[in-house]
Every structure is written in C-alpha cells, then in structure tokens.
Protein backbone atom coordinates (compact mmCIF):
# COMPACT_ATOMS: atom_id res chain seq x y z
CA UNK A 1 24.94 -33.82 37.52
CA UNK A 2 22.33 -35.54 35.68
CA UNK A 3 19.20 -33.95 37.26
CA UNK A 4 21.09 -30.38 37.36
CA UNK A 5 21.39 -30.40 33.41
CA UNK A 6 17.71 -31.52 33.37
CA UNK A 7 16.67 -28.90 35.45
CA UNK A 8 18.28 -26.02 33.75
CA UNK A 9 16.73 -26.90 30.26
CA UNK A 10 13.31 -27.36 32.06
CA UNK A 11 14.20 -23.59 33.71
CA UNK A 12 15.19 -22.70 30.09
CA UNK A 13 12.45 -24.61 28.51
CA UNK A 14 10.01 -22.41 30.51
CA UNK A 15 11.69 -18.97 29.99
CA UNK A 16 11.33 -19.84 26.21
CA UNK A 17 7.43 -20.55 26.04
CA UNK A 18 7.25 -17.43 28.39
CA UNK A 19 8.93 -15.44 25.94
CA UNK A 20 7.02 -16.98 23.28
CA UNK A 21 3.94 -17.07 24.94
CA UNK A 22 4.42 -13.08 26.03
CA UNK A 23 5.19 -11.94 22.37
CA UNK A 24 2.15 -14.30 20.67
CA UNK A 25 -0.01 -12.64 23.48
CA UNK A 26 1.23 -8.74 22.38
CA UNK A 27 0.62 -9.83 18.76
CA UNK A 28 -3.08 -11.00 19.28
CA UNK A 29 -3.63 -7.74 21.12
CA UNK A 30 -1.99 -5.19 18.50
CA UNK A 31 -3.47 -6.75 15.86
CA UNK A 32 -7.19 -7.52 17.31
CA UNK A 33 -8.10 -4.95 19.94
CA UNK A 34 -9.25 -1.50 18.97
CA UNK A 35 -7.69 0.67 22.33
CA UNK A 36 -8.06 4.73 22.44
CA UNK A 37 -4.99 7.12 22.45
CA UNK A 38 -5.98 9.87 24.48
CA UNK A 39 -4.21 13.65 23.99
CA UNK A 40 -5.23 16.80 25.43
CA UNK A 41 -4.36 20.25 23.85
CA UNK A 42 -4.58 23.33 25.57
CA UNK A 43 -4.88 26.60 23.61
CA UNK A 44 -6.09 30.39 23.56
CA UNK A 45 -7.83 30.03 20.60
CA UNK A 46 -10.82 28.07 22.38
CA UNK A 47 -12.57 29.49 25.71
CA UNK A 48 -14.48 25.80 26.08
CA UNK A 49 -13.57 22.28 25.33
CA UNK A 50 -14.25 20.11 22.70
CA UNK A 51 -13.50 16.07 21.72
CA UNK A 52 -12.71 14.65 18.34
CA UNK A 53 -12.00 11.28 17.23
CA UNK A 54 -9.02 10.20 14.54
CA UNK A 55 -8.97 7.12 12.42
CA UNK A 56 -6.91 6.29 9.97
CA UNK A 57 -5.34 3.31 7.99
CA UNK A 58 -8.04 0.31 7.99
CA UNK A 59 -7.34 -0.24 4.24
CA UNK A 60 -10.47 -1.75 4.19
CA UNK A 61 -10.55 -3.90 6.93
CA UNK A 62 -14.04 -3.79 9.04
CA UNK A 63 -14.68 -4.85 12.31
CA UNK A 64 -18.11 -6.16 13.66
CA UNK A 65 -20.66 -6.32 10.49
CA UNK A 66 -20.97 -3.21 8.90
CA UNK A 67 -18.28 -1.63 10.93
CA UNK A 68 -20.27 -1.78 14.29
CA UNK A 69 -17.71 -2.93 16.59
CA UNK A 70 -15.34 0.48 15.58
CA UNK A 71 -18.16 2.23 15.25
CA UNK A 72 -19.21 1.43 18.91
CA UNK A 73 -15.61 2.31 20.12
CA UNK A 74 -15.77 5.80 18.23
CA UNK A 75 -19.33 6.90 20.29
CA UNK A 76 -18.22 5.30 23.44
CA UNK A 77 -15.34 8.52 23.19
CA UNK A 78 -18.51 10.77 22.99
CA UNK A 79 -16.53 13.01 20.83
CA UNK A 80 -18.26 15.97 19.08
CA UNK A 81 -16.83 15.27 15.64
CA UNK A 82 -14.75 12.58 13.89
CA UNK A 83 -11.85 12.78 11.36
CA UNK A 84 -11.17 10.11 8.93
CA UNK A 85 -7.58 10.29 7.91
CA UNK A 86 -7.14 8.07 4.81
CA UNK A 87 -6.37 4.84 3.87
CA UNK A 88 -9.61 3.50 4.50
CA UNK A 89 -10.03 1.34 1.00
CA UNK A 90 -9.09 -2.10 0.18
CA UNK A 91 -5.68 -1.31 -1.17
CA UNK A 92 -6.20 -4.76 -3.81
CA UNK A 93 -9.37 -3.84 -5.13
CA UNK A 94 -10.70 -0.56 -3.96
CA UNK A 95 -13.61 -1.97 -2.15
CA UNK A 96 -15.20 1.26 -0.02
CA UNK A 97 -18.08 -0.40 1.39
CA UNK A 98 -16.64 -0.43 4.96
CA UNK A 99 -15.44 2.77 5.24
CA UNK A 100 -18.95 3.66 3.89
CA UNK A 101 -21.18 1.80 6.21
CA UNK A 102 -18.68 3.51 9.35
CA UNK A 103 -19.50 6.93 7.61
CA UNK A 104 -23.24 6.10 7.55
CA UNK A 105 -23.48 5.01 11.23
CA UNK A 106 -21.47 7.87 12.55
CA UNK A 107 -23.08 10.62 10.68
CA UNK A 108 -26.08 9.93 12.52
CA UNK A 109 -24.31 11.07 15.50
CA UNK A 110 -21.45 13.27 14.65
CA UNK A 111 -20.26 15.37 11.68
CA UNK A 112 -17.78 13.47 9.75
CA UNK A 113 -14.33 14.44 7.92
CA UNK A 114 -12.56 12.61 5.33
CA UNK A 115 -9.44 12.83 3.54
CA UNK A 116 -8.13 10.70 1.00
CA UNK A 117 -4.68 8.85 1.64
CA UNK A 118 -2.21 7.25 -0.65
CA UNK A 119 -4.27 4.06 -1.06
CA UNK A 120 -7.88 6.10 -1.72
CA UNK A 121 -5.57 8.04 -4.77
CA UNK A 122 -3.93 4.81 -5.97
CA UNK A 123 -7.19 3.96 -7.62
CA UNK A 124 -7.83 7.62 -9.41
CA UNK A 125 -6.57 5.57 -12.44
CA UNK A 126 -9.65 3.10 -12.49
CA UNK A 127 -12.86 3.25 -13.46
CA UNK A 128 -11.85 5.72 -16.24
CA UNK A 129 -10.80 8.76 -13.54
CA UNK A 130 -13.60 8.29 -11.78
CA UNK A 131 -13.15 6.74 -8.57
CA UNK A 132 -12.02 9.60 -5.86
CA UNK A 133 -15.30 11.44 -7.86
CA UNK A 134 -17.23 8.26 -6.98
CA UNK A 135 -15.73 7.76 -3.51
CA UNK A 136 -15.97 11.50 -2.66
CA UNK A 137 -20.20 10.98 -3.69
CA UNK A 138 -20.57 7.70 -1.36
CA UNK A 139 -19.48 9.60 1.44
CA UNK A 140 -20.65 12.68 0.88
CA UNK A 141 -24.08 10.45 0.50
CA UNK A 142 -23.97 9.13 4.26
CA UNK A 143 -23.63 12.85 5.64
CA UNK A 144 -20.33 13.13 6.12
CA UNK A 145 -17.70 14.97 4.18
CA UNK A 146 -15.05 14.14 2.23
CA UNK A 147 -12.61 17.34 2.10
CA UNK A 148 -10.07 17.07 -0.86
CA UNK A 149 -8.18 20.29 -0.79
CA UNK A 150 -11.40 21.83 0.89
CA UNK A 151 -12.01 23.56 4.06
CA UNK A 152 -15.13 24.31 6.83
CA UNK A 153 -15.98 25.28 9.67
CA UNK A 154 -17.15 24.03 12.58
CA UNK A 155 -18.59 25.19 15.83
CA UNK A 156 -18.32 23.45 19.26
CA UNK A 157 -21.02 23.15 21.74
CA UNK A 158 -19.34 25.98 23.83
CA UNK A 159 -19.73 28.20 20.80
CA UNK A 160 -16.21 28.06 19.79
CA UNK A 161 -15.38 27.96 16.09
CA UNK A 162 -13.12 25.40 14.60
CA UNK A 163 -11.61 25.38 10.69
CA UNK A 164 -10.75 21.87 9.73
CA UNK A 165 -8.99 21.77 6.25
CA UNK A 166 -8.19 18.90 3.96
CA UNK A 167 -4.82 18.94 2.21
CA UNK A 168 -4.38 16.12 -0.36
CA UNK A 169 -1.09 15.92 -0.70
CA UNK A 170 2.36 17.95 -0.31
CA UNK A 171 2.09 21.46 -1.47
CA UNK A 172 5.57 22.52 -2.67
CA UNK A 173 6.49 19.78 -4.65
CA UNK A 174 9.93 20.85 -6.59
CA UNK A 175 8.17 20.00 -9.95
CA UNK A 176 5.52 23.34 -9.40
CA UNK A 177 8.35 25.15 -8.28
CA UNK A 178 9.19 28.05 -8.47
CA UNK A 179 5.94 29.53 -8.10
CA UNK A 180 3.97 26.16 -6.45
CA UNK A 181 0.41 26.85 -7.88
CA UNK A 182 -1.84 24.05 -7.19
CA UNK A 183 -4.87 23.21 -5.51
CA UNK A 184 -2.57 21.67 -2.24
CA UNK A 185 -0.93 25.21 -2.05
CA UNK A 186 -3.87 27.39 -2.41
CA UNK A 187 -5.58 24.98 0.20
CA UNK A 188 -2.52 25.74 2.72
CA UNK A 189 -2.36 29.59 2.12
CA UNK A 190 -6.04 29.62 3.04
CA UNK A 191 -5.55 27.49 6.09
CA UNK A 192 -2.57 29.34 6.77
CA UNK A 193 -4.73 32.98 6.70
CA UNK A 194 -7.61 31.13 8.85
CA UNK A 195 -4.41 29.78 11.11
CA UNK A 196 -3.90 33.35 12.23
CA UNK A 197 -7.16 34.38 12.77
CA UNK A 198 -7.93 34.13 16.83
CA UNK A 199 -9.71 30.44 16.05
CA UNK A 200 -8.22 27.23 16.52
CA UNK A 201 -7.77 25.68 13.16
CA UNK A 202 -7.10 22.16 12.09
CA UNK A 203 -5.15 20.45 9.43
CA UNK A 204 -6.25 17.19 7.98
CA UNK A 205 -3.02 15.39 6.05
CA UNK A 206 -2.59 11.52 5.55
CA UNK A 207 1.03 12.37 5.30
CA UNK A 208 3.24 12.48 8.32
CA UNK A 209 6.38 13.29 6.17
CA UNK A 210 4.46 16.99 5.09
CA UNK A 211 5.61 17.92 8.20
CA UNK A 212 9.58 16.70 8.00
CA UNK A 213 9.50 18.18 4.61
CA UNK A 214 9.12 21.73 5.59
CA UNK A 215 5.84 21.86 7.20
CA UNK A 216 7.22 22.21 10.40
CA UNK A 217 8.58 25.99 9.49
CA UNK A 218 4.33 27.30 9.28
CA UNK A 219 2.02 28.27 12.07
CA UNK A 220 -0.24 25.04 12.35
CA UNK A 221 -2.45 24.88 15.58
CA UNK A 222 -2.48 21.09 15.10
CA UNK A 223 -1.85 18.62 11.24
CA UNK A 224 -3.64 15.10 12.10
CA UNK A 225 -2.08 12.42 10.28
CA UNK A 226 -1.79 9.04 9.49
CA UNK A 227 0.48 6.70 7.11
CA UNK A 228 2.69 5.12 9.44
CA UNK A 229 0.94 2.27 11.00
CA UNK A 230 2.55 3.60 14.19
CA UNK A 231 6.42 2.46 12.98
CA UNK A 232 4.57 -1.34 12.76
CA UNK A 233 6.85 -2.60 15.27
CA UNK A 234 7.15 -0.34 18.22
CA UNK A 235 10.16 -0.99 20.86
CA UNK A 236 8.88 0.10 24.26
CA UNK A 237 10.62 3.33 24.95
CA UNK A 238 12.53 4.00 21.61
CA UNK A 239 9.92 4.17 19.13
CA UNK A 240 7.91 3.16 16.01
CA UNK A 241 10.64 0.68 13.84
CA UNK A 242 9.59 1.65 10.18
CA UNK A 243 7.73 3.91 8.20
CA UNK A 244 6.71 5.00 5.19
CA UNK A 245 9.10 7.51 3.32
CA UNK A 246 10.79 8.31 6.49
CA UNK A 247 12.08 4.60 6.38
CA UNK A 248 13.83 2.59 9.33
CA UNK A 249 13.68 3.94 12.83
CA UNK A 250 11.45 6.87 11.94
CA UNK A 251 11.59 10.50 14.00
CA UNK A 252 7.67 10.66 13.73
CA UNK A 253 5.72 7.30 14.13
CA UNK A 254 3.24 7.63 16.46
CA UNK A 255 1.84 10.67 19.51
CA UNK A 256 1.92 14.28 19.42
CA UNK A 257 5.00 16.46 18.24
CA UNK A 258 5.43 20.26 18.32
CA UNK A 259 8.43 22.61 17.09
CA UNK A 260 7.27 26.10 17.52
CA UNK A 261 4.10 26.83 16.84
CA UNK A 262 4.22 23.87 14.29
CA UNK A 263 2.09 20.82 16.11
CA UNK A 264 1.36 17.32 14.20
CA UNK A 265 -0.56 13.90 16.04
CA UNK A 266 0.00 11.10 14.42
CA UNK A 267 -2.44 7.87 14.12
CA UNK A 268 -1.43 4.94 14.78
CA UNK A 269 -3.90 3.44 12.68
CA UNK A 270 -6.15 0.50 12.49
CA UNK A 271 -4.16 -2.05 10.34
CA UNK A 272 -0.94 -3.74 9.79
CA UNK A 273 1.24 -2.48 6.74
CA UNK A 274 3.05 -4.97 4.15
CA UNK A 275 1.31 -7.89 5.51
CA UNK A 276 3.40 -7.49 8.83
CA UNK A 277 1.87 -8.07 12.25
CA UNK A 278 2.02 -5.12 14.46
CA UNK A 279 3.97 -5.74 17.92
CA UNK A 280 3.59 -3.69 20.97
CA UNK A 281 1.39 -1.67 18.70
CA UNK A 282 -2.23 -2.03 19.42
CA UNK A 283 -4.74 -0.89 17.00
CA UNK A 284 -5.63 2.82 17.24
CA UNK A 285 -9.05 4.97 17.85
CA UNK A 286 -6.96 8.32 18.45
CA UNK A 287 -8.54 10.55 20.95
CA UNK A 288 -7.92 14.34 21.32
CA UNK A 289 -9.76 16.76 23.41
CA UNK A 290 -8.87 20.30 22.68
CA UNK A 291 -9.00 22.69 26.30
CA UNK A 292 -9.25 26.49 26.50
CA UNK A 293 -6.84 28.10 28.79
C-alpha cells in the first residue's frame, strides 16, 4: 500500500510538471517567436495575384537591433507591399524610433502603409499637438506613408490596381450625428465610391469593433485591422479570450470574417496587452495574398 501511494503521486507528480512544463513552453513561444498567418482571397476585381504583409500592435517593442529580426521575417514573405496597422509606439512614453527604423529598412524594398492606432493618438496631446504631425513626418521621411484619413493607389506587378485607404477612427460617431461630417466619414464615402469601381480596394482600420458597430452593413472588399492582441489568451478551438471594447470572449479576435460583401482580417499582433502574457497565441506577421479568379 505504501509503494502504490508513492507511485501515484510520482504518476501525478509527472503529469503536473508536464502540464507545467507544456504551458511555460506555449508561453515562451507566443510571446518570443514572430510566426506568419497566411490567408488567401480570391476576387474578380484582380486578374493576377499579389502579396501583402500586416503588422500591427508592437507598442514599441523591437526585435533584433533596429528592428532587423521582424524586418527579416516581413521580406522572407516576399510580399509586394506592407501595411502597418497601428499601435506601433511605446504606449509610456511615445518613443517611435522602432517603428521608424522598421519603416526605413522596408521602404527600401516595398512601399509602406501606416495608420495610426489608439496608442499613436494617445499622445496627440503632447508636445503641444504636435506629435501625430511629427510622427506622420518621421515616416513619411523613411519612404513610407503614413495615411490618416488618406487614400492611394497602388498597382501590382500584374498591372492590377489596388486603393488602400486609411480611416482613423469610427466614422458615425452619435456625437456628429445626424449629418456625420468629418474627415473619418468623407474618407469612407470615398473608399466606399472607389469600393464599387471594378478594382479591389482596401481598408486600413486599427479598430476591429468599426466593423461590429455597423461597418459590416457597407461593401468593403477587405478592412485590415488590429487592436485585439488576438483575444490575448486564445483557447484552441473556441477563440481569442478578451478584447478591447468588445470585452470577454470576443466574436472577432483573430483570422478572416465576411458577412456579405462586408470582409475584415484581423492581426493578431506583435505584443502582449495589459502586461499579460499571450498563451496559445504566438506573435503575428499576418500574411495575405490576394488571387484573381
């Protein structure tokens, strides 16, 4: 009886550092290793194929000096363009220098789109109003572009033409009710015009919850997004565990989501949130290759 008690808390004993040992493992790896999330989208609108690359959500984190590791991961895609969706600042201090030197290594290569995210517009207070203004010149500075309620275009190697718009933040707001004029809804009635044109056009918006808020009713070939750190915690199967504004157990967390002819992919992104390691949740260079059909 002795050795049969003793055996069952060694058998125990073991289970536990395996269970330990798995979910210490599954930390390291969501919270160290940059992996790619790979979509394809087939459309009309395009007769060739392109590649882009999504980022979002470093909040000013680097990795390798000057960025070079995540820069490295980004080329080794071999995408045609990259977006930067947002929250790429120290969210303490504003410190843009990493999100800078990744700008100025990529837009060697590729052209380069940014957006500001909620962190990016925390700081508009400092520096007397000036920091977006100062942000938006350092990047613009490296070659790549910062689009802030802005739009362009942008033409594959197959000769297919691409609008990629900007949208800063929520356009219909019930405070510009009833009539909504602002720089976010002129933005979106332009995109919206370009949307219908035979063209596939792209929506850059930190802001996953655009889309639960009424987004989801307009034509939108595809919104790339960011903000939710991929739910954090994800539980294999069920989803993302919290984030932002859409709180606990969130409908849209992490992946690709249609209704309609209303599309959204959301970044995981490349960071914790709240100081709380990610779990099952690995770090996230979003890949999406757009197909003609």
């Amino acid at each position: 009886m002795y050795f049969k008690k003793h055996k069952v808390k060694a058998v125990l004993l073991c289970l536990l550092s395996a269970v330990i040992i798995f979910f210490a493992v599954n930390i390291i790896v969501s919270n160290c290793i940059l992996t790619y999330n790979e979509y394809t989208v087939e459309t009309t609108k395009i007769k060739g194929q392109t590649t882009f690359v999504a980022i979002s959500d470093s909040e000013g984190r680097v990795f390798g000096e000057n960025n070079s590791r995540l820069a490295e991961k980004i080329k080794d895609a071999n995408p045609e363009f990259v977006m930067i969706i947002g929250d790429m600042v120290d969210n303490e201090n504003g410190d843009y220098s990493g999100v800078v030197n990744l700008c100025n290594t990529l837009a060697k290569d590729f052209p380069v789109y940014y957006i500001p995210g909620n962190h990016e517009l925390s700081f508009r207070e400092s520096q007397k109003g000036k920091y977006i203004e100062n942000l938006k010149n350092a990047i613009n500075s490296t070659g790549a572009t910062m689009l802030i309620n802005e739009m362009t275009d942008f033409t594959t190697k197959d000769g297919d033409k691409i609008t990629i718009a900007g949208l800063k933040r929520y356009p219909f707001f019930d405070y510009d009710a009833p009539n909504y004029d602002n720089e976010e809804n002129r933005l979106f009635q332009k995109y919206l015009k370009q949307e219908d044109e035979n063209h596939f056009s792209i929506l850059m918006c930190h802001y996953p919850e655009t889309y639960v808020w009424g987004l989801d009713k307009y034509n939108i070939d595809i919104m790339v997004c960011g903000h939710t750190h991929g739910g954090i915690f994800r539980i294999p199967f069920v989803g993302g565990v919290y984030a932002p504004e859409q709180g606990f157990m969130p409908k849209y967390s992490k992946g690709y989501y249609t209704n309609g002819n209303a599309n959204m992919l959301i970044s995981a992104g490349l960071n914790t949130s709240r100081k709380i390691p990610r779990l099952f949740n690995p770090l996230d260079v979003t890949v999406i290759t757009l197909k003609g059909k």
